[in-house]
C-alpha atoms as a PDB file:
ATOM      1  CA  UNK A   1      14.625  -0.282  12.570  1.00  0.00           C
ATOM      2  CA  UNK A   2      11.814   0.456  10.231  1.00  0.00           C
ATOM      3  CA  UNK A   3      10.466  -2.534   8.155  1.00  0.00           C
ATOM      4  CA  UNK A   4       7.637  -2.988   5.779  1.00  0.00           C
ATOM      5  CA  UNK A   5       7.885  -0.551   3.209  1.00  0.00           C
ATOM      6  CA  UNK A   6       9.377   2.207   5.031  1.00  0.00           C
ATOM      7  CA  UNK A   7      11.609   3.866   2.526  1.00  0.00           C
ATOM      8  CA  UNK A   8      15.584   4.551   3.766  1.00  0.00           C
ATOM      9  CA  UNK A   9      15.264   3.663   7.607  1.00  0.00           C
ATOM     10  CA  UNK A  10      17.028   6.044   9.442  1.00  0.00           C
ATOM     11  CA  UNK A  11      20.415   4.966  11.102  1.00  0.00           C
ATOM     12  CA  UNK A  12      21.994   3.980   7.310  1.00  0.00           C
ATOM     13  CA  UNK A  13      21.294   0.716   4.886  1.00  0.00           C
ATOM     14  CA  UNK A  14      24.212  -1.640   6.642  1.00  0.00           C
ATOM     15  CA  UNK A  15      23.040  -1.033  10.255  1.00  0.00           C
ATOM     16  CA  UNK A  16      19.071  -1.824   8.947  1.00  0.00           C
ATOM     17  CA  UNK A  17      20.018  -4.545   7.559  1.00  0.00           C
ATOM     18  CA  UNK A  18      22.182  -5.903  10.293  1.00  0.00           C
ATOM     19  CA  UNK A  19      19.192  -5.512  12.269  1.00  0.00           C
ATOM     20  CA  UNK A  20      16.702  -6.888  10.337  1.00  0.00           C
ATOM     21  CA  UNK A  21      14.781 -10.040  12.122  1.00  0.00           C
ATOM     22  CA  UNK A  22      13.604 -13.195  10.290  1.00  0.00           C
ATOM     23  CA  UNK A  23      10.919 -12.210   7.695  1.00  0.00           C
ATOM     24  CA  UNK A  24      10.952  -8.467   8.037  1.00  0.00           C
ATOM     25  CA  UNK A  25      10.959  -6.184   4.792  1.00  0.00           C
ATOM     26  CA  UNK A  26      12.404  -3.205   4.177  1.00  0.00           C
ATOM     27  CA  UNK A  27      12.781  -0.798   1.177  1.00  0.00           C
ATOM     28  CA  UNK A  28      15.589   1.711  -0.572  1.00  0.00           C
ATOM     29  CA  UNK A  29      15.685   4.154  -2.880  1.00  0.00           C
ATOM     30  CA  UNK A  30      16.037   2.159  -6.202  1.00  0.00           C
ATOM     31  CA  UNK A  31      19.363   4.422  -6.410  1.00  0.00           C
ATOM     32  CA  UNK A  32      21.045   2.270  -4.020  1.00  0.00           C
ATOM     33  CA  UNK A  33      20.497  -0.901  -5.701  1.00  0.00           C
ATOM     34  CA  UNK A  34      23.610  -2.321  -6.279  1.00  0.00           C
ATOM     35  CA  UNK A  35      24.972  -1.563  -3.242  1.00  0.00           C
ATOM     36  CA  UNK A  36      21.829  -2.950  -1.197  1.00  0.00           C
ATOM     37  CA  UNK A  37      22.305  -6.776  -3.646  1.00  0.00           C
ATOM     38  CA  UNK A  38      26.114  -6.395  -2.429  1.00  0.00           C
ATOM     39  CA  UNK A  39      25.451  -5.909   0.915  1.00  0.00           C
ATOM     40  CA  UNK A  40      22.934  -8.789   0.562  1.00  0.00           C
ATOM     41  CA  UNK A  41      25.157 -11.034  -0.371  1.00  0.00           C
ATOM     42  CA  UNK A  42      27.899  -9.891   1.854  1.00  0.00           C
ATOM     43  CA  UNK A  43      25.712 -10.170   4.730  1.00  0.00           C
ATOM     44  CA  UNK A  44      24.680 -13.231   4.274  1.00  0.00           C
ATOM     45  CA  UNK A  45      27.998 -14.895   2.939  1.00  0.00           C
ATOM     46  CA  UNK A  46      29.968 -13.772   6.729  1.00  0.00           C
ATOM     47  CA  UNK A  47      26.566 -14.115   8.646  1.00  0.00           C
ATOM     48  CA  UNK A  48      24.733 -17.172   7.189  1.00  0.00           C
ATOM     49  CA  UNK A  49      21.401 -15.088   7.202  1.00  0.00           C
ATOM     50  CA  UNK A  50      19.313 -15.141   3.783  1.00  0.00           C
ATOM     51  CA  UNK A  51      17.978 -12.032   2.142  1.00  0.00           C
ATOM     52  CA  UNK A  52      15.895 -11.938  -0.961  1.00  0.00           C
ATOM     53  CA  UNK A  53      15.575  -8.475  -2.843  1.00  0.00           C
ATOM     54  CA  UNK A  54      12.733  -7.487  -5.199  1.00  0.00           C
ATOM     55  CA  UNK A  55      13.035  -4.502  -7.991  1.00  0.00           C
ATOM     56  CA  UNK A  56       9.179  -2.576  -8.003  1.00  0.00           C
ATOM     57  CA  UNK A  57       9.659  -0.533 -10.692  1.00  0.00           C
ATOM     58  CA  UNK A  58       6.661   1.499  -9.936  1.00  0.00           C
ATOM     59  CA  UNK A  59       7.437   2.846  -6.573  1.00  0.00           C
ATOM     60  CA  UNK A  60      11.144   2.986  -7.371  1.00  0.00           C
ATOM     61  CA  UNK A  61      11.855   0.839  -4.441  1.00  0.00           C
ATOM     62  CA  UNK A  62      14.475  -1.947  -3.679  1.00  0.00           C
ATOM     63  CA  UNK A  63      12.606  -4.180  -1.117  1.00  0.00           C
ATOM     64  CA  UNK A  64      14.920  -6.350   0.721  1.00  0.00           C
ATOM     65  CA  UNK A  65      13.059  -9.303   3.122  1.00  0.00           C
ATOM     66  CA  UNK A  66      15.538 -11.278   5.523  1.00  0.00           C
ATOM     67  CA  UNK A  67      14.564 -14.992   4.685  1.00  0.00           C
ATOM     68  CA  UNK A  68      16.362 -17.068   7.785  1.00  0.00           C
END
């Protein structure tokens, strides 16, 4: 798993973000945001993990930090 900044890790969005540790970041194409905030909240609804997403406009990125 990529994290910090690195731009669709390879392997898909679901698997990265299964992976994901507490307090690593990664980021999506802005393309895929609404299925990255569903996955988000699906995630964390069956898991009890926390994600956080943040919209950056500039880079066109969807950056997606696992909280707990």
């Amino acid at each position: 798993m990529q994290t910090n900044n690195e731009t669709t890790p390879v392997g898909g969005i679901l698997p990265t973000m299964r992976a994901m540790e507490t307090g690593a970041t990664v980021s999506f194409p802005l393309n895929k945001m609404h299925y990255v905030r569903s996955l988000a909240v699906q995630l964390g609804t069956i898991t009890g993990r926390r994600y956080t997403t943040h919209i950056d406009r500039t880079t066109g990125v969807i950056n997606v930090t696992r909280k707990m």
